[in-house]
PDB file of N, CA and C in Angstrom:
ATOM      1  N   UNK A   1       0.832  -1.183   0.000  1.00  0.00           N
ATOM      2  CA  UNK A   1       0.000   0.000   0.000  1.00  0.00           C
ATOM      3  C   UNK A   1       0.879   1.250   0.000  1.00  0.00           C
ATOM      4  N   UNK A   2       1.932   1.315   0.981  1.00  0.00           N
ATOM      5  CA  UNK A   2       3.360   2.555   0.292  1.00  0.00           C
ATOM      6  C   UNK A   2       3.594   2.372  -0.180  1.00  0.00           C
ATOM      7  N   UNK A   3       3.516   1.390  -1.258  1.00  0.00           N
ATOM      8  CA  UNK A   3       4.771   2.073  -2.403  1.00  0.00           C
ATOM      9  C   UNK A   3       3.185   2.386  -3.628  1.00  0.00           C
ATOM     10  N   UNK A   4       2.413   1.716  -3.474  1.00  0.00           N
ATOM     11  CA  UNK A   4       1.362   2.397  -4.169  1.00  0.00           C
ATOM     12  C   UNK A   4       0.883   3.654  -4.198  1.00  0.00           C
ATOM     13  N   UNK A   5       0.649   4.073  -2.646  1.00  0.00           N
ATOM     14  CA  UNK A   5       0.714   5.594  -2.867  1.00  0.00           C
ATOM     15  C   UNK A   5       1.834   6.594  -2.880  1.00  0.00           C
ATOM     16  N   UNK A   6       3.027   6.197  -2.713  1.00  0.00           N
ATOM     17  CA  UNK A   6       3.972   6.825  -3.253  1.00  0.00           C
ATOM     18  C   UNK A   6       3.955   7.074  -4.550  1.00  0.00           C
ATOM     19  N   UNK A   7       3.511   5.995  -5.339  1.00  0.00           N
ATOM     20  CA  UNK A   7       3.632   5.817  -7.220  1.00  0.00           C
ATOM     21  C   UNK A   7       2.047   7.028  -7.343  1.00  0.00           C
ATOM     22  N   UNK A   8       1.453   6.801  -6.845  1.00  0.00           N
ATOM     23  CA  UNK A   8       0.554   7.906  -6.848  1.00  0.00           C
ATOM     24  C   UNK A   8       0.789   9.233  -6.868  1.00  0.00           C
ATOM     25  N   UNK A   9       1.263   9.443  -5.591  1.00  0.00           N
ATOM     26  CA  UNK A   9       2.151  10.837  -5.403  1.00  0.00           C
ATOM     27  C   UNK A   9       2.407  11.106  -6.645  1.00  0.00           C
ATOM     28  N   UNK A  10       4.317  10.324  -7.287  1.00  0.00           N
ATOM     29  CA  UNK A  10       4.852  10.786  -8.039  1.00  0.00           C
ATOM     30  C   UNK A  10       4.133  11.124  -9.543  1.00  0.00           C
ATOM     31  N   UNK A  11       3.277  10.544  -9.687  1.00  0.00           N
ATOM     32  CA  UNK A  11       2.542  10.555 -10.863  1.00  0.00           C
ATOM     33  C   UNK A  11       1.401  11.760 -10.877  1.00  0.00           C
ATOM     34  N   UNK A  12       1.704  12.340 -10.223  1.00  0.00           N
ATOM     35  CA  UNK A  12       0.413  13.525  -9.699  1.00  0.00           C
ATOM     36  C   UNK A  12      -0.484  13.242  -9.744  1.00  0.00           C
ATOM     37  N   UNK A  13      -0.969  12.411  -9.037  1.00  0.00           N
ATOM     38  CA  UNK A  13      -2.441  12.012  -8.263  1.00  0.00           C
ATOM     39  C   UNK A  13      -2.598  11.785  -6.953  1.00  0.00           C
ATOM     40  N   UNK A  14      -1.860  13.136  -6.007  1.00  0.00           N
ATOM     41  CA  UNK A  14      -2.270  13.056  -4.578  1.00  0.00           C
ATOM     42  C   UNK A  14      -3.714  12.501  -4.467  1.00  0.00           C
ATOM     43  N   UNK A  15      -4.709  13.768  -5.078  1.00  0.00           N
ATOM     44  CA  UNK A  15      -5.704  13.441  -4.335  1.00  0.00           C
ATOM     45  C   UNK A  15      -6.646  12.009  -4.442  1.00  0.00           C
ATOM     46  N   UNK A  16      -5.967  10.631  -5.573  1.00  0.00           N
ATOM     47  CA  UNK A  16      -6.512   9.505  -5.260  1.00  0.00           C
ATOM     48  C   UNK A  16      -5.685   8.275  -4.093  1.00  0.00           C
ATOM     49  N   UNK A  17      -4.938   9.204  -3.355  1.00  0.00           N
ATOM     50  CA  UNK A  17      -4.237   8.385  -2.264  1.00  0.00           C
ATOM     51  C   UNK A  17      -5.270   8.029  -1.534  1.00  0.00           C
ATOM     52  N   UNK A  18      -5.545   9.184  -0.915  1.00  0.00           N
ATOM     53  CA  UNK A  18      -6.892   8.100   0.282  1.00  0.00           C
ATOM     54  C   UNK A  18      -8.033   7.252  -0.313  1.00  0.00           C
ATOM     55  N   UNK A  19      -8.480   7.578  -1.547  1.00  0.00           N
ATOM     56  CA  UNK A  19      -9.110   6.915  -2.065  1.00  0.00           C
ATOM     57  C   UNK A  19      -8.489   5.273  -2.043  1.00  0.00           C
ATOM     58  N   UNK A  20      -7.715   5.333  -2.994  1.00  0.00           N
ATOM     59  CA  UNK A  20      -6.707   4.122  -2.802  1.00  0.00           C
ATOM     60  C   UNK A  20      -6.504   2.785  -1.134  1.00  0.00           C
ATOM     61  N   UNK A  21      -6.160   3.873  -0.484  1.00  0.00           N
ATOM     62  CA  UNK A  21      -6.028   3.454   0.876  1.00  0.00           C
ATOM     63  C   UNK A  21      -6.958   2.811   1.553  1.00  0.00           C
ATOM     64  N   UNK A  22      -8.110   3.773   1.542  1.00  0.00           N
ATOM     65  CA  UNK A  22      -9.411   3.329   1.976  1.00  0.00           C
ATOM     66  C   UNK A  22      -9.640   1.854   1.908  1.00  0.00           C
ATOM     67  N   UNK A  23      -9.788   1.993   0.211  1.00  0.00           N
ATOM     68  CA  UNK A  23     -10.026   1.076  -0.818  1.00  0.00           C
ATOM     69  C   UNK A  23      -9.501  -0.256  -0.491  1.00  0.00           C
ATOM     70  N   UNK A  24      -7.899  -0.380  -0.163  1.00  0.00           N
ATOM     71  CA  UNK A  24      -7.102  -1.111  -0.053  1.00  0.00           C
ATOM     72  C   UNK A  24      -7.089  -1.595   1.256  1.00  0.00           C
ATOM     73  N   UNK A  25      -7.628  -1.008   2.402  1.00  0.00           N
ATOM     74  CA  UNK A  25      -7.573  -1.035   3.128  1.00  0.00           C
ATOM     75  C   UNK A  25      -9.011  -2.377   4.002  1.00  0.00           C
ATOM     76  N   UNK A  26     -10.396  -1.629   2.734  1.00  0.00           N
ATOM     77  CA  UNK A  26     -11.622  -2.716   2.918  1.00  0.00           C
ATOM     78  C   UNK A  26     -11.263  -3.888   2.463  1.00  0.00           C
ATOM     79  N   UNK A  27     -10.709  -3.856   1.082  1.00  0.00           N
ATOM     80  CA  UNK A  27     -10.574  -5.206   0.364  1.00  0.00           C
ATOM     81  C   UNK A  27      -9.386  -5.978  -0.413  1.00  0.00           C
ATOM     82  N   UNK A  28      -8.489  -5.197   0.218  1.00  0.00           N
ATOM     83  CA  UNK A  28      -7.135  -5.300  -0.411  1.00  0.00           C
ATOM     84  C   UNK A  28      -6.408  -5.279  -1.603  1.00  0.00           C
ATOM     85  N   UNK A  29      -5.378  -5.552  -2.323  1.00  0.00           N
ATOM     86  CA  UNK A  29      -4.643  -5.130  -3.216  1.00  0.00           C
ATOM     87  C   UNK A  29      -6.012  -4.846  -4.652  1.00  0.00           C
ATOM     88  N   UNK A  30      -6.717  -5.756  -5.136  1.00  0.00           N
ATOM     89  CA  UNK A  30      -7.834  -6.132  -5.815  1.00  0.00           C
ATOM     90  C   UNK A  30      -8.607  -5.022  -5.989  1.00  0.00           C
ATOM     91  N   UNK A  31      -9.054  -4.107  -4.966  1.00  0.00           N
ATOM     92  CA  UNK A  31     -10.037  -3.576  -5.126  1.00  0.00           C
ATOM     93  C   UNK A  31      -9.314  -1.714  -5.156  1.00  0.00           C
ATOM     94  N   UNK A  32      -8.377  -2.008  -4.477  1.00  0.00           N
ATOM     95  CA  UNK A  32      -7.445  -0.788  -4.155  1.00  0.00           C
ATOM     96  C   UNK A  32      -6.528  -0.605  -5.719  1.00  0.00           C
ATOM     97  N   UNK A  33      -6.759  -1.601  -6.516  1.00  0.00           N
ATOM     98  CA  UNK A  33      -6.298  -1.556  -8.016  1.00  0.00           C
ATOM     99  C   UNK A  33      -6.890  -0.970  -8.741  1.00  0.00           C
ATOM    100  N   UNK A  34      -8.518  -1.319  -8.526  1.00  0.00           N
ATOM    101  CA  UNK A  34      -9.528  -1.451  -9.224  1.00  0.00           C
ATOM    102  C   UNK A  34      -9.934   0.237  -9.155  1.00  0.00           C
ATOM    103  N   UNK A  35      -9.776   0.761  -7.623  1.00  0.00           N
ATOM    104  CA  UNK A  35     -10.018   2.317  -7.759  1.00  0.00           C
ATOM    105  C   UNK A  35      -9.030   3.128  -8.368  1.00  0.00           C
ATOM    106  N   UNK A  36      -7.882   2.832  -8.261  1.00  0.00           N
ATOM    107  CA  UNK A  36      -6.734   3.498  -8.656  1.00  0.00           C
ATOM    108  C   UNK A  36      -7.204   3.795 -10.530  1.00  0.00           C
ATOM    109  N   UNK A  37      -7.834   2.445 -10.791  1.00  0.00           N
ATOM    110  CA  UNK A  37      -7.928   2.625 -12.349  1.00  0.00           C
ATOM    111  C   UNK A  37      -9.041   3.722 -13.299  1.00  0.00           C
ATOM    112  N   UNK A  38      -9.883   3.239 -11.773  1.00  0.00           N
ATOM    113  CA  UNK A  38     -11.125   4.024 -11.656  1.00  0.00           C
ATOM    114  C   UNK A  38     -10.284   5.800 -11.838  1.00  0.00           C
ATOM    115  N   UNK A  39      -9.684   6.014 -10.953  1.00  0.00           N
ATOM    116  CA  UNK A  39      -8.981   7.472 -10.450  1.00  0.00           C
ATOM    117  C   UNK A  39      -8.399   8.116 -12.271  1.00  0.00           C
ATOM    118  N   UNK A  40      -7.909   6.843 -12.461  1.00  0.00           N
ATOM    119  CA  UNK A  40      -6.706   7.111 -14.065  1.00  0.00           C
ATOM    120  C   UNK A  40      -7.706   7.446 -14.932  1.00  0.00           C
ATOM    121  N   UNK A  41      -9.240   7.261 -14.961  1.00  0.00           N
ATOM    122  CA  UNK A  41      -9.955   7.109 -16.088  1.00  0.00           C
ATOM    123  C   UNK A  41     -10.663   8.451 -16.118  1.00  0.00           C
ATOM    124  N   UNK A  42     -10.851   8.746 -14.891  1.00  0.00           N
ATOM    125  CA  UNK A  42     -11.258   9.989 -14.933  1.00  0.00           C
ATOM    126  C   UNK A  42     -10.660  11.017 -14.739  1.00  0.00           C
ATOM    127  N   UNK A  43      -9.404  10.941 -14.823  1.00  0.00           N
ATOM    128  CA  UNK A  43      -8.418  11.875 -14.448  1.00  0.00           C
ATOM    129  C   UNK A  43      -7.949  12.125 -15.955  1.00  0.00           C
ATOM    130  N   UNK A  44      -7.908  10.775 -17.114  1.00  0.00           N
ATOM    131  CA  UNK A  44      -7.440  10.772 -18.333  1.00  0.00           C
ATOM    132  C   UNK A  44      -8.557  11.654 -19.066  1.00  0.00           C
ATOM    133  N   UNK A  45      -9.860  11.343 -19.245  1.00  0.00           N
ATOM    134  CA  UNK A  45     -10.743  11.591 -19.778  1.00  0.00           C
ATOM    135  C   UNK A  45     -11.159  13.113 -19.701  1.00  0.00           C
ATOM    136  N   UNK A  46     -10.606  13.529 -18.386  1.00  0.00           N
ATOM    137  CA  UNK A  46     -10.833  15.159 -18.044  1.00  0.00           C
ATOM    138  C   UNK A  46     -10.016  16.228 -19.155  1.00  0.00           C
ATOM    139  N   UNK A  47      -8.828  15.336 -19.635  1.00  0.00           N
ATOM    140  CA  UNK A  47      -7.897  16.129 -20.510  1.00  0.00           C
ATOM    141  C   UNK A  47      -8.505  16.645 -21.792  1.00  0.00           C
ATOM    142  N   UNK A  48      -7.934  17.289 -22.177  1.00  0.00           N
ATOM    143  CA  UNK A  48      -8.479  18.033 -23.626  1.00  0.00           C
ATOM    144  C   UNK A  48      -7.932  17.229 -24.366  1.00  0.00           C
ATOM    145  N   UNK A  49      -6.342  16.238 -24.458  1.00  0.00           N
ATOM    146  CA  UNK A  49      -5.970  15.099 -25.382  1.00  0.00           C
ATOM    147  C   UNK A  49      -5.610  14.708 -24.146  1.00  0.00           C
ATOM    148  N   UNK A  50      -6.304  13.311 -24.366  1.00  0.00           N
ATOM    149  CA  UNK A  50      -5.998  12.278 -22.765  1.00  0.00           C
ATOM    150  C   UNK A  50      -5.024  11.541 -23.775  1.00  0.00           C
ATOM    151  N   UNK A  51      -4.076  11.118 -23.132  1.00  0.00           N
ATOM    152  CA  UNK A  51      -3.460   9.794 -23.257  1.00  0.00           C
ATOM    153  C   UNK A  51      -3.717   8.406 -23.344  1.00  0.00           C
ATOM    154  N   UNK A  52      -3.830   8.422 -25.186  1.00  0.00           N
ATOM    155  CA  UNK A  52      -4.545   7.018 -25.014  1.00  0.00           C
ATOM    156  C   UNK A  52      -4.153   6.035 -24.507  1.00  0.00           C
ATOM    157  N   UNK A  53      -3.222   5.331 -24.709  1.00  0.00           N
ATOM    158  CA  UNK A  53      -2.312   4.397 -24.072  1.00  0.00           C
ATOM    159  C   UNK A  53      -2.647   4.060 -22.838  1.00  0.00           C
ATOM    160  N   UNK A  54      -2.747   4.903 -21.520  1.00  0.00           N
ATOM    161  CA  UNK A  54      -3.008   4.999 -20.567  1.00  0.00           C
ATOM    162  C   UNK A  54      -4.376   4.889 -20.169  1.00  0.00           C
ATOM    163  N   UNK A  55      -5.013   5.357 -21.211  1.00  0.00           N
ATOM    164  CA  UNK A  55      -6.427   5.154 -20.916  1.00  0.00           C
ATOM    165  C   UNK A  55      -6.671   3.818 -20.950  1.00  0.00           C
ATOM    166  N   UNK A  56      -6.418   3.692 -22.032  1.00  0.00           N
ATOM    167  CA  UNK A  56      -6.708   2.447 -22.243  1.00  0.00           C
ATOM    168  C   UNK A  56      -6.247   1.117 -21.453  1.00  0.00           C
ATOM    169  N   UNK A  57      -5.078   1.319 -20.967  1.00  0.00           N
ATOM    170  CA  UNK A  57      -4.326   0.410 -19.617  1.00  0.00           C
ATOM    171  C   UNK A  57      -5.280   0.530 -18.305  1.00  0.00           C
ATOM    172  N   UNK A  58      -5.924   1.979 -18.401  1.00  0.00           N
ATOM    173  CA  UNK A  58      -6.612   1.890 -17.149  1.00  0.00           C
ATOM    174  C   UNK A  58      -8.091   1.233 -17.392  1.00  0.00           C
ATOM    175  N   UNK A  59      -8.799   1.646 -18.532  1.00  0.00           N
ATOM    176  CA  UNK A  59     -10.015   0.679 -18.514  1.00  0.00           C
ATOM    177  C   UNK A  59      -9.320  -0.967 -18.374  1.00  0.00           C
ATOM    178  N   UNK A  60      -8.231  -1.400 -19.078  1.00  0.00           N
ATOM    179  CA  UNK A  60      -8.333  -2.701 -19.391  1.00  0.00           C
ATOM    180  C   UNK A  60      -7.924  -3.188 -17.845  1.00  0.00           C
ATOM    181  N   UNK A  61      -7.343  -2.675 -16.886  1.00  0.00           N
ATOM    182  CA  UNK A  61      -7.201  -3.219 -15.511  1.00  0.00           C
ATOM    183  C   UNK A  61      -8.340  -3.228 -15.134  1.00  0.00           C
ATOM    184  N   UNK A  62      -9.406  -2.155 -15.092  1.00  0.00           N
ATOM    185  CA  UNK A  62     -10.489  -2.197 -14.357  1.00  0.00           C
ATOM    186  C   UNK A  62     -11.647  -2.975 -15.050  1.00  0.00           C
ATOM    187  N   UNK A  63     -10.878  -3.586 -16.030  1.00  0.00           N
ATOM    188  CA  UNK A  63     -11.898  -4.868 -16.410  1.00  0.00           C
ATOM    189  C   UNK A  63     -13.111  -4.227 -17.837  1.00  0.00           C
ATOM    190  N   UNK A  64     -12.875  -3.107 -18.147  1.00  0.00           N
ATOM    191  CA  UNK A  64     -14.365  -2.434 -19.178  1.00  0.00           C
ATOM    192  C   UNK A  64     -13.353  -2.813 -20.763  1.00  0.00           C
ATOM    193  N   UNK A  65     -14.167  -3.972 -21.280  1.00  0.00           N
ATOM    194  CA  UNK A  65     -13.339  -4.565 -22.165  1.00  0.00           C
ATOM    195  C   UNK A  65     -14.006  -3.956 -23.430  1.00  0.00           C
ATOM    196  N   UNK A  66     -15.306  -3.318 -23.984  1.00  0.00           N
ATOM    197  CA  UNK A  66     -15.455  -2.090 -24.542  1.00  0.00           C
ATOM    198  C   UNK A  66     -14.826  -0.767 -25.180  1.00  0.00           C
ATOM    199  N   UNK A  67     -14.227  -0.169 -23.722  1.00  0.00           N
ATOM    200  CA  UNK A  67     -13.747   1.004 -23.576  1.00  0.00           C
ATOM    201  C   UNK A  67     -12.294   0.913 -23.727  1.00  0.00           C
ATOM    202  N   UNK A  68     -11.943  -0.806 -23.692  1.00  0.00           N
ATOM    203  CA  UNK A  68     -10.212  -0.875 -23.728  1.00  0.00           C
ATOM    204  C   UNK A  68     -10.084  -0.776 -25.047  1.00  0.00           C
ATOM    205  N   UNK A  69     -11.391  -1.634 -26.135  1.00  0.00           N
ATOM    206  CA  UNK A  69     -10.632  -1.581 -27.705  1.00  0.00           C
ATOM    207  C   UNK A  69     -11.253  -0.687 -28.133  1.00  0.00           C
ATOM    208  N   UNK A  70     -11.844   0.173 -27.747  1.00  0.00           N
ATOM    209  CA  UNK A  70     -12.778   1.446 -28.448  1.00  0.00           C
ATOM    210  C   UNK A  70     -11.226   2.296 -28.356  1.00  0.00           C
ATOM    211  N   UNK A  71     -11.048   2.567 -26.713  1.00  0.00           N
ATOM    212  CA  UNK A  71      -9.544   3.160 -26.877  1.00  0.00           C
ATOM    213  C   UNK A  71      -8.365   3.314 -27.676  1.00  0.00           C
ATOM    214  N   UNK A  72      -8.379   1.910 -27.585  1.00  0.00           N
ATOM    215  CA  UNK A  72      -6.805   1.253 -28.647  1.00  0.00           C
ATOM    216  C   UNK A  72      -7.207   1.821 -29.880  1.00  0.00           C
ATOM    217  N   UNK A  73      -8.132   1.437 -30.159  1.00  0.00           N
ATOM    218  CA  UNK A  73      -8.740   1.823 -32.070  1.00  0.00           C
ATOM    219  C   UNK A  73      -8.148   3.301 -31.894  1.00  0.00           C
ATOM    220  N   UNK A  74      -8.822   4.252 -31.443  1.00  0.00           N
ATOM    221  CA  UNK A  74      -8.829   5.474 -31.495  1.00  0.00           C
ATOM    222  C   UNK A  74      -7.211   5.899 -31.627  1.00  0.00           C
ATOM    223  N   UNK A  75      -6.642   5.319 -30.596  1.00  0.00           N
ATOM    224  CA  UNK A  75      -4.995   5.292 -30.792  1.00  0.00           C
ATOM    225  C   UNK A  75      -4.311   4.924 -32.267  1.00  0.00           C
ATOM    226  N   UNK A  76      -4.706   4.284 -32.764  1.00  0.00           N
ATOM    227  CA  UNK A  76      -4.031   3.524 -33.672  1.00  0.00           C
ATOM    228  C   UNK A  76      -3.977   4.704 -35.030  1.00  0.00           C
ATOM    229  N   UNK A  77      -4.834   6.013 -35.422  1.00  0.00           N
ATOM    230  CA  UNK A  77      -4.429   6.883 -36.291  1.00  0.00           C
ATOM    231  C   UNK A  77      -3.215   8.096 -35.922  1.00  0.00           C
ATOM    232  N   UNK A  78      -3.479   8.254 -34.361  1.00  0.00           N
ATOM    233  CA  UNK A  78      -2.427   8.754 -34.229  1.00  0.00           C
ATOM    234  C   UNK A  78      -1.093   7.977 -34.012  1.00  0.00           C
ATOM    235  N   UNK A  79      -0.967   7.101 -34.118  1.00  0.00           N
ATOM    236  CA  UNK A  79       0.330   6.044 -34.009  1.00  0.00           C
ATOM    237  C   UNK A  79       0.691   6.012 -32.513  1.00  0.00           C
ATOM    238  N   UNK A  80      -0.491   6.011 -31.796  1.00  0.00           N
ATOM    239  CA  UNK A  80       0.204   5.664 -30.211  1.00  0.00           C
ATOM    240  C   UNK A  80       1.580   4.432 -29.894  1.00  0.00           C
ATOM    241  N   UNK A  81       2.500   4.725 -29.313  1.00  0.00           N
ATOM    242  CA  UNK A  81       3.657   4.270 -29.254  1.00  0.00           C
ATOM    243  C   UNK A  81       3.570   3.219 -28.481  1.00  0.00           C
ATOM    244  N   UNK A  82       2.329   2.803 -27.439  1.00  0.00           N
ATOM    245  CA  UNK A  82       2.469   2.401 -26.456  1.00  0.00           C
ATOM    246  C   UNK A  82       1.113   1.122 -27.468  1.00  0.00           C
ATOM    247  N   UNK A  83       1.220   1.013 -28.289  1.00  0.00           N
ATOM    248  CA  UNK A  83       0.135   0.386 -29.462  1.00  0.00           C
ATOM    249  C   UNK A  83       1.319  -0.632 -29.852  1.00  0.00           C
ATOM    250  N   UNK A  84       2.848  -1.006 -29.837  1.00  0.00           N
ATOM    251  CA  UNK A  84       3.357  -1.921 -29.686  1.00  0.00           C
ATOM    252  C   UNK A  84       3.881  -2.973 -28.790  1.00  0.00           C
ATOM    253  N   UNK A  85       3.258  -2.676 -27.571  1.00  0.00           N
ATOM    254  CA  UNK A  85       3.300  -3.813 -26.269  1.00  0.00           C
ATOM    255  C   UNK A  85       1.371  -4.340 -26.636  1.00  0.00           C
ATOM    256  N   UNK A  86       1.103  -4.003 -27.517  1.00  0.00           N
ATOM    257  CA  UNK A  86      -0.208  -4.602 -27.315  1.00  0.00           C
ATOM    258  C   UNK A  86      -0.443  -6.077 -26.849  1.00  0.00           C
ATOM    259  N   UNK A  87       0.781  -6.972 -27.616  1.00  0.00           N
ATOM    260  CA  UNK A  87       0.510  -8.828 -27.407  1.00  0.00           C
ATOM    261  C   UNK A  87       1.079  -9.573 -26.356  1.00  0.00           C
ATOM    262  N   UNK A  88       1.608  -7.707 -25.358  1.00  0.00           N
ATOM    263  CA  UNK A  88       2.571  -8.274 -24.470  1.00  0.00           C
ATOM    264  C   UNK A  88       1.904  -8.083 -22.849  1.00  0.00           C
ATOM    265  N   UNK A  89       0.924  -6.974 -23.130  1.00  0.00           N
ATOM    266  CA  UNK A  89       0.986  -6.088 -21.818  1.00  0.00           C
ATOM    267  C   UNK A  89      -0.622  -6.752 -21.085  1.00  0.00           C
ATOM    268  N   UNK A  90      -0.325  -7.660 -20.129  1.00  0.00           N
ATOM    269  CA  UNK A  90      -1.180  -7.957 -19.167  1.00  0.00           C
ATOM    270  C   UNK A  90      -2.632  -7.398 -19.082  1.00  0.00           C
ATOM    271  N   UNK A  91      -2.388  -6.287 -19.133  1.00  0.00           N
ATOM    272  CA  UNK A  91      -4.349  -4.942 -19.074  1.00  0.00           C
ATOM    273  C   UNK A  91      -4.973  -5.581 -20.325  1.00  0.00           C
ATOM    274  N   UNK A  92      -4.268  -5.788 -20.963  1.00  0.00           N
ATOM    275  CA  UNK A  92      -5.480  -6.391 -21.936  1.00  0.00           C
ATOM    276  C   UNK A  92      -5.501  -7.712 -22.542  1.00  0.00           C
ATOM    277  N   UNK A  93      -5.052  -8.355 -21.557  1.00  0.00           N
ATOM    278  CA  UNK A  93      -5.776 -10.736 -21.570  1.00  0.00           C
ATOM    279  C   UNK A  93      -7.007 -10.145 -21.612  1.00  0.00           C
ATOM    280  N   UNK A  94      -7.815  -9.372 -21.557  1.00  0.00           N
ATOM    281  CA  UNK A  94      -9.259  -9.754 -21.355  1.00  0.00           C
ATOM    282  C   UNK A  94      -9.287  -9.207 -22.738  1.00  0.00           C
ATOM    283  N   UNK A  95      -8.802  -8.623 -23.539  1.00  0.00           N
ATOM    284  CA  UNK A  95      -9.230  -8.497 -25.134  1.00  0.00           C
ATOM    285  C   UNK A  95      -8.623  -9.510 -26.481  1.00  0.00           C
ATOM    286  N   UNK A  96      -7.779 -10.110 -25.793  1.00  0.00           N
ATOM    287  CA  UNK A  96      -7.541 -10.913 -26.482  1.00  0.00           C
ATOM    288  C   UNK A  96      -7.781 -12.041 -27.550  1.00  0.00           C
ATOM    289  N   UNK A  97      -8.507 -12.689 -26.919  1.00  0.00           N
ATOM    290  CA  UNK A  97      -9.926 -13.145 -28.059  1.00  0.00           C
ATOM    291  C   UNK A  97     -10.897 -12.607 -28.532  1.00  0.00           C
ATOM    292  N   UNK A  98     -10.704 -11.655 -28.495  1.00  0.00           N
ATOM    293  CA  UNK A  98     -12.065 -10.362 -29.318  1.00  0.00           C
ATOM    294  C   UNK A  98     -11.711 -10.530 -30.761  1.00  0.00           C
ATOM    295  N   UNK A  99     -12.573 -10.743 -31.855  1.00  0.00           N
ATOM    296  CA  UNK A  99     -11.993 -10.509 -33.439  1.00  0.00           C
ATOM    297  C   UNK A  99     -11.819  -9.461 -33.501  1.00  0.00           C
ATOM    298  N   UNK A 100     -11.882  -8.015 -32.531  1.00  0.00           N
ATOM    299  CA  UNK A 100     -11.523  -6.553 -32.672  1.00  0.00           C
ATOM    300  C   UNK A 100     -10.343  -6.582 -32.547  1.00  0.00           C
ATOM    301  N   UNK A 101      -9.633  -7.426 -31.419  1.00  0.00           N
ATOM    302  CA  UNK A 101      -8.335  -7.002 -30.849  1.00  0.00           C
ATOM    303  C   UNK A 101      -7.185  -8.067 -31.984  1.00  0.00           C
ATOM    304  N   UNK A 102      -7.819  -8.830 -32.711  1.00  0.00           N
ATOM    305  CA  UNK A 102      -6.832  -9.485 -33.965  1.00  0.00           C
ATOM    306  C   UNK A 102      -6.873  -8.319 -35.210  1.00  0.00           C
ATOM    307  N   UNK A 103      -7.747  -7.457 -35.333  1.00  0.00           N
ATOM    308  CA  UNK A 103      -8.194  -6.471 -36.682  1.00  0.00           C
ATOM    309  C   UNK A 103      -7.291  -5.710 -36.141  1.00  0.00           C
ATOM    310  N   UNK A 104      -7.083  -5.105 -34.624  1.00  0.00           N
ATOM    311  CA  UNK A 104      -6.170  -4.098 -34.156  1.00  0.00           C
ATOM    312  C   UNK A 104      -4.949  -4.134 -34.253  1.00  0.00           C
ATOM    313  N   UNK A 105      -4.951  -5.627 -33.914  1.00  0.00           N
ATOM    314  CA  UNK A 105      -3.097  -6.194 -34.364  1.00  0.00           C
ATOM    315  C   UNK A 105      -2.517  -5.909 -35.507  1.00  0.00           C
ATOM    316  N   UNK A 106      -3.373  -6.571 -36.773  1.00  0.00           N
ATOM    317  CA  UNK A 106      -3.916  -5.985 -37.906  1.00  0.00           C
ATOM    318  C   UNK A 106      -2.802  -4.974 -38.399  1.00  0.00           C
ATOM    319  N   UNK A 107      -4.346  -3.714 -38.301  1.00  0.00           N
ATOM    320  CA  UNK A 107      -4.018  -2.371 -38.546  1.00  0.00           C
ATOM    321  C   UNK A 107      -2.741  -1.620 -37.789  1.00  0.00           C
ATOM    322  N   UNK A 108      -2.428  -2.127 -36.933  1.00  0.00           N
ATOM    323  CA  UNK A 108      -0.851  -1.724 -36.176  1.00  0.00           C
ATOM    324  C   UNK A 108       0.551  -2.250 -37.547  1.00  0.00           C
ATOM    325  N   UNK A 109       0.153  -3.427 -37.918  1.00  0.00           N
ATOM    326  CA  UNK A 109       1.125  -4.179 -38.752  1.00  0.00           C
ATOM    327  C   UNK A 109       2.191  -5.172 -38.379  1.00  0.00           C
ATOM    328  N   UNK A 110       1.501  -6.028 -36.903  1.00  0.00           N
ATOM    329  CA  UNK A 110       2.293  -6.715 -36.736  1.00  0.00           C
ATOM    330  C   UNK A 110       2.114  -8.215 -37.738  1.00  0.00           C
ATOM    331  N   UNK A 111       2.911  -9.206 -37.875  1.00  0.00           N
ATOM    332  CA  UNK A 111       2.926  -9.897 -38.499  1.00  0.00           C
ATOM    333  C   UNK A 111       1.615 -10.637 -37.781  1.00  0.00           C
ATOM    334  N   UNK A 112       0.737 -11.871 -38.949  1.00  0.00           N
ATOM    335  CA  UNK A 112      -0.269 -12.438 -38.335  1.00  0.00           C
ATOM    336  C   UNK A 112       0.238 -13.905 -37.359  1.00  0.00           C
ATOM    337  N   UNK A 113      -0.166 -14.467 -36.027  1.00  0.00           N
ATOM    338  CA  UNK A 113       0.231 -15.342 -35.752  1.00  0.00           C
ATOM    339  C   UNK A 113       0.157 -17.055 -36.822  1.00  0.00           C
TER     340      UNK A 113
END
């Protein structure tokens, strides 16, 4: 739970520490994840250009498997950078078998498996 809200801190999101804590505190690491992602989504979305990448890492932790490849798509004209850990990065096993998230692979240009 410190070094979580430390990573909070540094990332400028004091004010979802107690949130976090609370959080972490009722139901442990799980649920204290689950707000943190909650915190990223609306903290991303507030921006005038949110960071897709990030957005999208934060829906796909908090499980909204929708909003993770609606995200990614949207990324993919501006050439989000963070659009080449796609087959690697944990936040999104839950899109994985989607025929969206093979079209996404796709349109990125990685080779087909």
């Amino acid at each position: 739970m410190a070094e979580c809200s430390k990573a909070l801190l540094l990332e400028g999101h004091p004010e979802g520490i107690s949130a976090f804590q609370r959080e972490y505190r009722l139901h442990r690491y799980e649920a204290g994840g689950f707000e943190r992602c909650e915190e990223g989504i609306r903290g991303d979305t507030a921006r005038v250009k949110p960071d897709l990448w990030e957005l999208a890492n934060a829906y796909g932790a908090a499980g909204k498997k929708e909003e993770t490849i609606r995200t990614l798509l949207e990324g993919v004209p501006s050439h989000e950078s963070g659009l080449l850990q796609i087959r690697v990065d944990l936040d999104f096993d839950l899109i994985r078998d989607d025929p969206r998230c093979v079209e996404l692979v796709r349109q990125i240009g990685f080779p087909s498996e």
